[in-house]
N, C-alpha and C. Protein backbone atom coordinates (compact mmCIF):
# COMPACT_ATOMS: atom_id res chain seq x y z
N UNK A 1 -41.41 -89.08 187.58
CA UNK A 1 -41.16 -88.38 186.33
C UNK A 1 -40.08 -87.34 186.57
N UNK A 2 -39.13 -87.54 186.07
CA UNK A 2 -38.13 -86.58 186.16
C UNK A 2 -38.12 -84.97 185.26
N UNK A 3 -37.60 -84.15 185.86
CA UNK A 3 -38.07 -82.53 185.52
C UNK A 3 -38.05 -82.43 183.88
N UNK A 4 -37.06 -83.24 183.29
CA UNK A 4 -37.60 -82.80 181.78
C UNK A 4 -38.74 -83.48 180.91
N UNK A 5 -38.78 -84.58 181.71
CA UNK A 5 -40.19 -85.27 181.39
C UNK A 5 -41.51 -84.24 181.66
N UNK A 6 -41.34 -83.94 182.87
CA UNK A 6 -42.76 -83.00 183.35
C UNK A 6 -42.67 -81.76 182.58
N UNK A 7 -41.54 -81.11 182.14
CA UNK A 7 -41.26 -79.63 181.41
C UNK A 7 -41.87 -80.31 180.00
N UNK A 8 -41.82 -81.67 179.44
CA UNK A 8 -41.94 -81.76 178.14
C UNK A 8 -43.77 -81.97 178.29
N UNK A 9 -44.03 -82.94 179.38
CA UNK A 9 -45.75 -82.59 179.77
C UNK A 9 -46.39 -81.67 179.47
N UNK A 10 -45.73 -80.33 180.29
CA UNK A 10 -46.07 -78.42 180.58
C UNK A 10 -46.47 -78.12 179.32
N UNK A 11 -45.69 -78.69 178.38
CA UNK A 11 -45.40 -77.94 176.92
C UNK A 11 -46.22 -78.58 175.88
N UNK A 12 -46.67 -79.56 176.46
CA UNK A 12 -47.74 -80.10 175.36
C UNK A 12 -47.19 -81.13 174.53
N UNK A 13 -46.21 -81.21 175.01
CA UNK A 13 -45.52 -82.09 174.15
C UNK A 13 -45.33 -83.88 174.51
N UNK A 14 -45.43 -84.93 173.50
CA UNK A 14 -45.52 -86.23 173.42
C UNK A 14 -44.51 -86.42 172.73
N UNK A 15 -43.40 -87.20 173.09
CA UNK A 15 -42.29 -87.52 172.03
C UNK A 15 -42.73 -88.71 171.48
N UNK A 16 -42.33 -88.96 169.99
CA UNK A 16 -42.52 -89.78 168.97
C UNK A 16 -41.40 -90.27 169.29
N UNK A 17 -41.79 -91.45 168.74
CA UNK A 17 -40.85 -92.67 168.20
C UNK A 17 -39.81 -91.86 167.62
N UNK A 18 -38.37 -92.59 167.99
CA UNK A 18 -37.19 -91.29 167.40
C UNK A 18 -37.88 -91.70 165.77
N UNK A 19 -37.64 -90.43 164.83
CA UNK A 19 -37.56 -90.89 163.07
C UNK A 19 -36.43 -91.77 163.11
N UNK A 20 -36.51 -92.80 161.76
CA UNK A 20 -35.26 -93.54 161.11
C UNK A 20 -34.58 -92.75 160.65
N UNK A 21 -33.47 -93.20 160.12
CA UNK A 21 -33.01 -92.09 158.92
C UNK A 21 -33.50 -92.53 157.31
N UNK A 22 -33.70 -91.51 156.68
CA UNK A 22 -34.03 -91.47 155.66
C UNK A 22 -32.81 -91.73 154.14
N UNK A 23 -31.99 -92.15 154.44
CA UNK A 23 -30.64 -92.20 153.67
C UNK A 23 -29.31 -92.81 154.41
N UNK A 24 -28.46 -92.67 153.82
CA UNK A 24 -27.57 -93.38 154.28
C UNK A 24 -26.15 -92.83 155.74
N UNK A 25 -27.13 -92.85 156.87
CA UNK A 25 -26.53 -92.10 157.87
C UNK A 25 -27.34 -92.56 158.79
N UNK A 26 -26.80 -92.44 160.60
CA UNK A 26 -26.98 -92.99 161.59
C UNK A 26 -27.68 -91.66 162.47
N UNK A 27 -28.71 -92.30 163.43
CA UNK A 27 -29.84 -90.55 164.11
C UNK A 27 -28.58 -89.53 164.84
N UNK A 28 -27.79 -90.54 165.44
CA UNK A 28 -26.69 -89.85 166.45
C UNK A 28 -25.28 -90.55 166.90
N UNK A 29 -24.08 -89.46 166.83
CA UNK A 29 -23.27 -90.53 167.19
C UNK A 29 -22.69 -89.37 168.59
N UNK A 30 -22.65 -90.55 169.43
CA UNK A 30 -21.58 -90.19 170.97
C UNK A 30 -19.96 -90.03 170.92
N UNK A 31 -19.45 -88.97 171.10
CA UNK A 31 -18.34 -88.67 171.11
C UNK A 31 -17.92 -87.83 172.68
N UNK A 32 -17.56 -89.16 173.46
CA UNK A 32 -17.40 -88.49 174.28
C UNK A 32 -18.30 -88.44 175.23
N UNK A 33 -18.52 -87.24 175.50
CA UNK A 33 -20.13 -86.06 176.51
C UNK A 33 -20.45 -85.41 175.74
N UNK A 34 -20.75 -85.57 174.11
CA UNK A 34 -21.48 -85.34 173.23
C UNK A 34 -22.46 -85.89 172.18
N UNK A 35 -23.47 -85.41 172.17
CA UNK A 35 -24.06 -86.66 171.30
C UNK A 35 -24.35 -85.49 170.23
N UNK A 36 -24.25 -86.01 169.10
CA UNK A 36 -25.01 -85.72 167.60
C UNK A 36 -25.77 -85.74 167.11
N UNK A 37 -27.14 -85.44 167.66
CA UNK A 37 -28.17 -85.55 166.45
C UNK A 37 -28.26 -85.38 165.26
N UNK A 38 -28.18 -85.76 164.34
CA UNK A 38 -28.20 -85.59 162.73
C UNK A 38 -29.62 -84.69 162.16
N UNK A 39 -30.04 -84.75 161.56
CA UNK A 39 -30.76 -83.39 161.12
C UNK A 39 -32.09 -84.16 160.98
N UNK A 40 -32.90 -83.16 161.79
CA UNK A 40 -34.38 -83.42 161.41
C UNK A 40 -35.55 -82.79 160.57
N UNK A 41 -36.25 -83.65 159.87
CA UNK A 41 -37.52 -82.70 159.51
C UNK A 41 -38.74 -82.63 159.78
N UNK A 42 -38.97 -82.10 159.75
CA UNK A 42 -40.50 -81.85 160.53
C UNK A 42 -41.77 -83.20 160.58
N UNK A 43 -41.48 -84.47 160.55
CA UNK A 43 -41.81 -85.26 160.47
C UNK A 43 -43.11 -85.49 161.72
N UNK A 44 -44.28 -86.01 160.72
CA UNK A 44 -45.28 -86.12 162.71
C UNK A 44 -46.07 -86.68 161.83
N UNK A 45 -46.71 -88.20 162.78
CA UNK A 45 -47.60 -89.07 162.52
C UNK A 45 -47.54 -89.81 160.77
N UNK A 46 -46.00 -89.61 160.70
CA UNK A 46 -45.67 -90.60 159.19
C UNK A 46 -45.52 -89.32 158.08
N UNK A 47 -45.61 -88.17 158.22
CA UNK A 47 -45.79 -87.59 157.07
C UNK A 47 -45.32 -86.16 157.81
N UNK A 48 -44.59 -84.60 157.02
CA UNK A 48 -44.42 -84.33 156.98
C UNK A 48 -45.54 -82.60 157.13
N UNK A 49 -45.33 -82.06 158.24
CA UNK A 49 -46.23 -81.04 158.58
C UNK A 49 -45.73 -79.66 157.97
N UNK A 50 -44.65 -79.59 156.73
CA UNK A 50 -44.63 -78.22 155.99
C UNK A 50 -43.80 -78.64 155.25
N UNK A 51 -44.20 -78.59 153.62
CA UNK A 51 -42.91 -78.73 152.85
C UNK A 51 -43.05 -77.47 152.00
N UNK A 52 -42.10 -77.15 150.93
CA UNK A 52 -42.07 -75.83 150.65
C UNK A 52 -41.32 -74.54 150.93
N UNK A 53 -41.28 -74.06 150.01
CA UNK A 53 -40.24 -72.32 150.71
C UNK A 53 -40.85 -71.74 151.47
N UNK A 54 -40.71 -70.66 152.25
CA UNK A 54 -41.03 -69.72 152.75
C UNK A 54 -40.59 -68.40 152.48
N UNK A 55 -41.15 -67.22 152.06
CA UNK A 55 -42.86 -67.55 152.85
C UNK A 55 -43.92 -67.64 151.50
N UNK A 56 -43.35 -68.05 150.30
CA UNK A 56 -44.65 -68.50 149.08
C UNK A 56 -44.95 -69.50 149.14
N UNK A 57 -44.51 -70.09 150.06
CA UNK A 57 -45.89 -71.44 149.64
C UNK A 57 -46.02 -72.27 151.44
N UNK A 58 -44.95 -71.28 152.44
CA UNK A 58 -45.51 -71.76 153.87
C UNK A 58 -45.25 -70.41 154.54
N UNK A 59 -45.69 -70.17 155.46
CA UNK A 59 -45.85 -68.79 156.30
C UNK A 59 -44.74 -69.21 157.26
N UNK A 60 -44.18 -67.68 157.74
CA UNK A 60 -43.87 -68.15 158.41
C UNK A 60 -43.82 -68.92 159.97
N UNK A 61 -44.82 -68.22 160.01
CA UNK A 61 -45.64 -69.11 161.78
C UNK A 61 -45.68 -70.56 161.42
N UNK A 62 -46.57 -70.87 160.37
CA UNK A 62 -46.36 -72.67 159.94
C UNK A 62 -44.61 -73.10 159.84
N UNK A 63 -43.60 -72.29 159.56
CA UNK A 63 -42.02 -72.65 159.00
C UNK A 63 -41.80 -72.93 160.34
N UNK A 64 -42.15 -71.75 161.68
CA UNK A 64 -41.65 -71.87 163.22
C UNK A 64 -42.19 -72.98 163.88
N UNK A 65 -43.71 -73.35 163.55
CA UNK A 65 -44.33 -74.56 164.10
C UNK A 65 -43.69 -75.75 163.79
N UNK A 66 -43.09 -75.94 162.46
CA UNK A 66 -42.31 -76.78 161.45
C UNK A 66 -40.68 -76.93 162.39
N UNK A 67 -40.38 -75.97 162.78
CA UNK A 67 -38.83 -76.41 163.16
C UNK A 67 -38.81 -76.25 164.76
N UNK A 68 -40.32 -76.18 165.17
CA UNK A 68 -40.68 -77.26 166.98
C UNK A 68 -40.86 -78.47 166.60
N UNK A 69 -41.55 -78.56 165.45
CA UNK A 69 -42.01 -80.15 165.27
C UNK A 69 -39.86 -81.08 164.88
N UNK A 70 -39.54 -80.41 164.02
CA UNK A 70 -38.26 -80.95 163.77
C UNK A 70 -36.97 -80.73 165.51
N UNK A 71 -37.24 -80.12 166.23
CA UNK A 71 -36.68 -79.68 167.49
C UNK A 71 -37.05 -81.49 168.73
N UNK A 72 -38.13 -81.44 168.59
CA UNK A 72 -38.77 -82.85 169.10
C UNK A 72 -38.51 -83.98 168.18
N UNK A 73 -38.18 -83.71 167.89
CA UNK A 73 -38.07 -85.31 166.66
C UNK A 73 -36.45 -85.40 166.86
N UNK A 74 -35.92 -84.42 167.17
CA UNK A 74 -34.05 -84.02 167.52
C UNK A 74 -34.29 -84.65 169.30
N UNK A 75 -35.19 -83.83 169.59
CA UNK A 75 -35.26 -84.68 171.56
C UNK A 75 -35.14 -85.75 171.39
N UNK A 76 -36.54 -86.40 169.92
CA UNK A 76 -36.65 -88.23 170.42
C UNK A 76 -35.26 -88.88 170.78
N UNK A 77 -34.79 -88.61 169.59
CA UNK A 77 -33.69 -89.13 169.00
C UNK A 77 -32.33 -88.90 170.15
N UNK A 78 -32.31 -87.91 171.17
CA UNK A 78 -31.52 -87.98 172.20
C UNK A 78 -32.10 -88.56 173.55
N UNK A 79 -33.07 -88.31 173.41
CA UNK A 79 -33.46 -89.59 174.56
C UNK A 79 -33.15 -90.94 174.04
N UNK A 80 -33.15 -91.61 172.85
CA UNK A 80 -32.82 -92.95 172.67
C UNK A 80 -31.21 -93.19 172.99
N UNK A 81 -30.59 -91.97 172.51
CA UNK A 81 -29.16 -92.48 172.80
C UNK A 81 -29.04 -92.29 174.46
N UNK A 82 -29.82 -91.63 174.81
CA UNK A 82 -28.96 -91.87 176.57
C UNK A 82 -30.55 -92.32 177.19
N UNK A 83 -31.26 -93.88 176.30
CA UNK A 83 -32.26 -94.65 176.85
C UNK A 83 -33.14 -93.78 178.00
N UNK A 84 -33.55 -92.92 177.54
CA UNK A 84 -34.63 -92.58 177.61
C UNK A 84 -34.38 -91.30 178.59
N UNK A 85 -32.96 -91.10 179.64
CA UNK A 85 -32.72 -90.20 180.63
C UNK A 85 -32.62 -89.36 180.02
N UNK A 86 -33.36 -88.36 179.86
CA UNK A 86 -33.33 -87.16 178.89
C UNK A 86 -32.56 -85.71 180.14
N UNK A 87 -32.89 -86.46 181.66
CA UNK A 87 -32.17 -85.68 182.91
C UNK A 87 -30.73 -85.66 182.93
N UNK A 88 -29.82 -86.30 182.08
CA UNK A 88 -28.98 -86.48 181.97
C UNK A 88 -28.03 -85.49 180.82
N UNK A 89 -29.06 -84.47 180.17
CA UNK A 89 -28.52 -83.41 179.26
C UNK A 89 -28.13 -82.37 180.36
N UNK A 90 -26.94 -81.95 179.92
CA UNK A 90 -26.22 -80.84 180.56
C UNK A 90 -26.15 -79.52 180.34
N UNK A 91 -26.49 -79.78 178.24
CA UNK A 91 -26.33 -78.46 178.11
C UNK A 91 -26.73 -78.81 176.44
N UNK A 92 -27.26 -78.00 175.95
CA UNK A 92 -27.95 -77.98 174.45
C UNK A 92 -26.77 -76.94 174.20
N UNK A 93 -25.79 -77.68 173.07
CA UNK A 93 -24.19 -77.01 172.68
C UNK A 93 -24.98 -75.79 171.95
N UNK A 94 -24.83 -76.33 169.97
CA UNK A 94 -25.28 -75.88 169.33
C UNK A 94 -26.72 -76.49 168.70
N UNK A 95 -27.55 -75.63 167.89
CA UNK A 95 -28.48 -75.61 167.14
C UNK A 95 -28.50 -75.08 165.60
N UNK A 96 -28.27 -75.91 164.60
CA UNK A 96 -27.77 -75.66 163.70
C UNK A 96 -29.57 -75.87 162.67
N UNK A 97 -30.27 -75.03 162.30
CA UNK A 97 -31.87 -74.61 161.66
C UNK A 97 -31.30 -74.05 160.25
N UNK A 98 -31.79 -74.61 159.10
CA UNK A 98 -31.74 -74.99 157.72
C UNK A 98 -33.35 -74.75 157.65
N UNK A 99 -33.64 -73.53 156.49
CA UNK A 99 -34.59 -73.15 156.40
C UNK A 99 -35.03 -73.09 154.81
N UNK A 100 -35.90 -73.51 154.54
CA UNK A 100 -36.13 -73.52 153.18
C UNK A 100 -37.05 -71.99 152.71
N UNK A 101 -35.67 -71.32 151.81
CA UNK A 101 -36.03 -70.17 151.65
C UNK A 101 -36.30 -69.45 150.42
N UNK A 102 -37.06 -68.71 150.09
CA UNK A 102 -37.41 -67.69 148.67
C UNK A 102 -36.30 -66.63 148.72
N UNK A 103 -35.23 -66.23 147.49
CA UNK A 103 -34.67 -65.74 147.48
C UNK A 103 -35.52 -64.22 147.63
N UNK A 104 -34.44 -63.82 148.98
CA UNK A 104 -34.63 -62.46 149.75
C UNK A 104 -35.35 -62.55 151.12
N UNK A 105 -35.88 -63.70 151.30
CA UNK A 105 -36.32 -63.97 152.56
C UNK A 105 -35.30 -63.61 153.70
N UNK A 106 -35.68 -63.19 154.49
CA UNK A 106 -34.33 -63.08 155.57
C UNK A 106 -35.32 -63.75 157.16
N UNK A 107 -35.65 -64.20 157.16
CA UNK A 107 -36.51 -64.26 158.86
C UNK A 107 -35.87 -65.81 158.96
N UNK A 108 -34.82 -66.34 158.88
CA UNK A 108 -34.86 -67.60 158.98
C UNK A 108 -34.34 -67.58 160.74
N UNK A 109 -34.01 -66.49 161.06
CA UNK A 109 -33.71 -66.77 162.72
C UNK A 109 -35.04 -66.17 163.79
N UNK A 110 -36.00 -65.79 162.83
CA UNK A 110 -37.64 -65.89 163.41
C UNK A 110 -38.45 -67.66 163.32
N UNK A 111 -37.83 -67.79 162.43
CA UNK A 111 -38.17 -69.69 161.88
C UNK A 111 -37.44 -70.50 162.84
N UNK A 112 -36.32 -70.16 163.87
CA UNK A 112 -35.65 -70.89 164.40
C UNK A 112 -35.67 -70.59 165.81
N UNK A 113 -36.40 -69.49 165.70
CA UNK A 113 -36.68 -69.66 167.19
C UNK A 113 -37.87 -70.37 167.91
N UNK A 114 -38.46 -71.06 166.96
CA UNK A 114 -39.41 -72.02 167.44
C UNK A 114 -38.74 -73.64 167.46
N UNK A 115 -37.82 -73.66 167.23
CA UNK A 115 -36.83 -74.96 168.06
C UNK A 115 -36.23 -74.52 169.39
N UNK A 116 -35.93 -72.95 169.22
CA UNK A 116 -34.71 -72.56 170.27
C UNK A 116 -35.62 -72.37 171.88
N UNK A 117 -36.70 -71.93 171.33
CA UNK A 117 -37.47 -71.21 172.22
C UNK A 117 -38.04 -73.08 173.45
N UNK A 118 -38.22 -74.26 172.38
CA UNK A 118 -38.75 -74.99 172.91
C UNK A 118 -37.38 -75.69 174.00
N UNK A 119 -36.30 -75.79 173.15
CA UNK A 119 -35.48 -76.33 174.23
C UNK A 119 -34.96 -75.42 175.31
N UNK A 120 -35.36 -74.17 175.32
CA UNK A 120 -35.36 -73.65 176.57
C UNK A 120 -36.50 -73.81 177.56
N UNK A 121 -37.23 -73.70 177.06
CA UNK A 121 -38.79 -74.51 177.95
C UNK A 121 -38.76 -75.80 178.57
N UNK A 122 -37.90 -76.59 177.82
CA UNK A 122 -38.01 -78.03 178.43
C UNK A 122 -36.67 -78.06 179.27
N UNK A 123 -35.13 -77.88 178.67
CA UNK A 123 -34.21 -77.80 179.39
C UNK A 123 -33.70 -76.33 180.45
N UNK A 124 -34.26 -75.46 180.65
CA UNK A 124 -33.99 -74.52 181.42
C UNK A 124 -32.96 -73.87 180.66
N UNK A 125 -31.94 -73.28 181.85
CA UNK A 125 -30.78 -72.83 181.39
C UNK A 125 -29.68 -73.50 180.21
N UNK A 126 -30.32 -75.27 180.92
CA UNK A 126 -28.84 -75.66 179.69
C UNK A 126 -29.90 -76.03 178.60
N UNK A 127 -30.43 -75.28 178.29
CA UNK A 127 -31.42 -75.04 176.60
C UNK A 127 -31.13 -74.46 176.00
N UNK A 128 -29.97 -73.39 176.52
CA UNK A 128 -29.82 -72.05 175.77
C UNK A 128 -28.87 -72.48 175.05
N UNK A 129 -28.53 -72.24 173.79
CA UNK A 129 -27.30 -72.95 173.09
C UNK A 129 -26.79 -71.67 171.92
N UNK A 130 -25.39 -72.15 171.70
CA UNK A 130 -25.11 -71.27 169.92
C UNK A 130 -26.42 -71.96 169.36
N UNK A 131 -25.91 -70.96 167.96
CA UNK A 131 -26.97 -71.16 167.16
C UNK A 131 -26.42 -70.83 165.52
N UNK A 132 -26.96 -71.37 164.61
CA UNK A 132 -26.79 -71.68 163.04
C UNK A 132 -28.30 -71.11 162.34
N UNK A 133 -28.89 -70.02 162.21
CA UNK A 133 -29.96 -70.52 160.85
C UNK A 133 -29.79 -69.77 159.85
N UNK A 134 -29.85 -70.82 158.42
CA UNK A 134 -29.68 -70.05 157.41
C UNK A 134 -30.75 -70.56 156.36
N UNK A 135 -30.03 -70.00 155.35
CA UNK A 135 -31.50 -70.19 154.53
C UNK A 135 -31.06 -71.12 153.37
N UNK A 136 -31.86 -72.29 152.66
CA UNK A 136 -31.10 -73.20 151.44
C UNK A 136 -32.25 -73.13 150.50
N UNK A 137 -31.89 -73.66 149.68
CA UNK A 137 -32.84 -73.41 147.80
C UNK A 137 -33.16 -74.63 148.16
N UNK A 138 -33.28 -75.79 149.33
CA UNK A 138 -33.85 -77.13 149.31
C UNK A 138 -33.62 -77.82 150.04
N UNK A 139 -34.42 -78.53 150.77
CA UNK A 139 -34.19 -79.78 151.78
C UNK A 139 -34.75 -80.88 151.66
N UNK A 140 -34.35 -81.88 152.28
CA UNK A 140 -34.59 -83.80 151.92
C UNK A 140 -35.90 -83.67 152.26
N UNK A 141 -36.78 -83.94 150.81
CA UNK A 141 -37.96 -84.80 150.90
C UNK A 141 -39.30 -83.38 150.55
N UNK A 142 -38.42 -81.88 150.49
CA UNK A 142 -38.83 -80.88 150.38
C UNK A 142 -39.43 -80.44 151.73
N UNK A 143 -38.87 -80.66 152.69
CA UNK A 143 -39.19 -79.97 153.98
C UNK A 143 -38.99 -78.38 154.37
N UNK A 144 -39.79 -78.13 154.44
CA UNK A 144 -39.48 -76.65 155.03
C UNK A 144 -38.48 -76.25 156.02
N UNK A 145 -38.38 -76.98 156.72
CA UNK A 145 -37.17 -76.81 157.60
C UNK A 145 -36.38 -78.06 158.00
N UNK A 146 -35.24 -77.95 158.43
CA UNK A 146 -34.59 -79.30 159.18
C UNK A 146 -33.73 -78.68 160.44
N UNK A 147 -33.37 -79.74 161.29
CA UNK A 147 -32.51 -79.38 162.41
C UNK A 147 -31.87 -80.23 163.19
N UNK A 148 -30.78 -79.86 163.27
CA UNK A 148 -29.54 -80.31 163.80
C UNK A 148 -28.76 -80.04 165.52
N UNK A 149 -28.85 -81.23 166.17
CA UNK A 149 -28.84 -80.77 167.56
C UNK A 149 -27.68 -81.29 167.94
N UNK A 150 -26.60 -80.61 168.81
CA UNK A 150 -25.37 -80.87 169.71
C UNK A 150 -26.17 -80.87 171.17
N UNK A 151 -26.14 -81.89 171.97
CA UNK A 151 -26.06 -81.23 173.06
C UNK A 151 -24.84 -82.16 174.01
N UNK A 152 -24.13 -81.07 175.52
CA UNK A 152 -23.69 -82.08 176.24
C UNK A 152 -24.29 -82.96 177.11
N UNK A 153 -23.93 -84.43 177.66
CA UNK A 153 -24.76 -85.37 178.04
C UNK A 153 -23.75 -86.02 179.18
N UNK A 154 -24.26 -86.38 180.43
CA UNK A 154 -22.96 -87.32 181.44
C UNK A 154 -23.31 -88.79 181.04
């Protein structure tokens, strides 16, 4: 088992089946020593673990649990493009967290540090990445959060 396999063990974590896409777009494209993850939502066991604004109708601890669950569903989806060597990430670029927000909410980079926080747990140093979170009046399928992963890959 290679170290990010056992770091993803540590953490409690089981990767899912990468998600499909839900519309008309591809999970990731390779450019290079980059791969693209396209945006995830909080998707687990077929159905969706927070939909809704925050914080009237999801808290925000459920919004942060919501954009780990969308953070892993961004891993699946890069382990499929580099078949399964997930040892082969170099460096988590950016993290781009889309937060579904109540006008005046401001915590959407408390909501995003429960993606940020996990890919530093699993990838070490190259976990640490830029970062994007902002807040939108709506996301696909009414998800509370979605997320969008750069990382570099050999």
């Amino acid at each position: 088992m290679n170290s990010v396999q056992q770091r993803l063990a540590d953490a409690g974590v089981i990767l899912p089946a990468a998600p499909r896409p839900v519309a008309a777009y591809v999970p990731f494209v390779r450019v290079g020593d980059l791969v693209f993850v396209s945006g995830q939502i909080p998707l687990c066991d077929g159905g969706l673990t927070a939909t809704g604004p925050v914080p009237s109708k999801v808290t925000v601890e459920a919004a942060t649990a919501a954009a780990r669950q969308c953070v892993i569903n961004a891993v699946a989806v890069l382990s499929d493009a580099l078949d399964g060597a997930l040892d082969r990430v170099r460096r988590s670029v950016r993290l781009g967290v889309f937060v579904f927000s109540d006008a005046g909410f401001e915590g959407q980079p408390t909501v995003a540090n429960g993606a940020s926080e996990l890919l530093q747990e699993v990838f070490g140093e190259a976990g640490r990445h830029a970062r994007a979170a902002v807040g939108s009046v709506g996301l696909p399928l009414g998800a509370t959060v979605e997320v969008e992963l750069v990382a570099q890959v050999s």
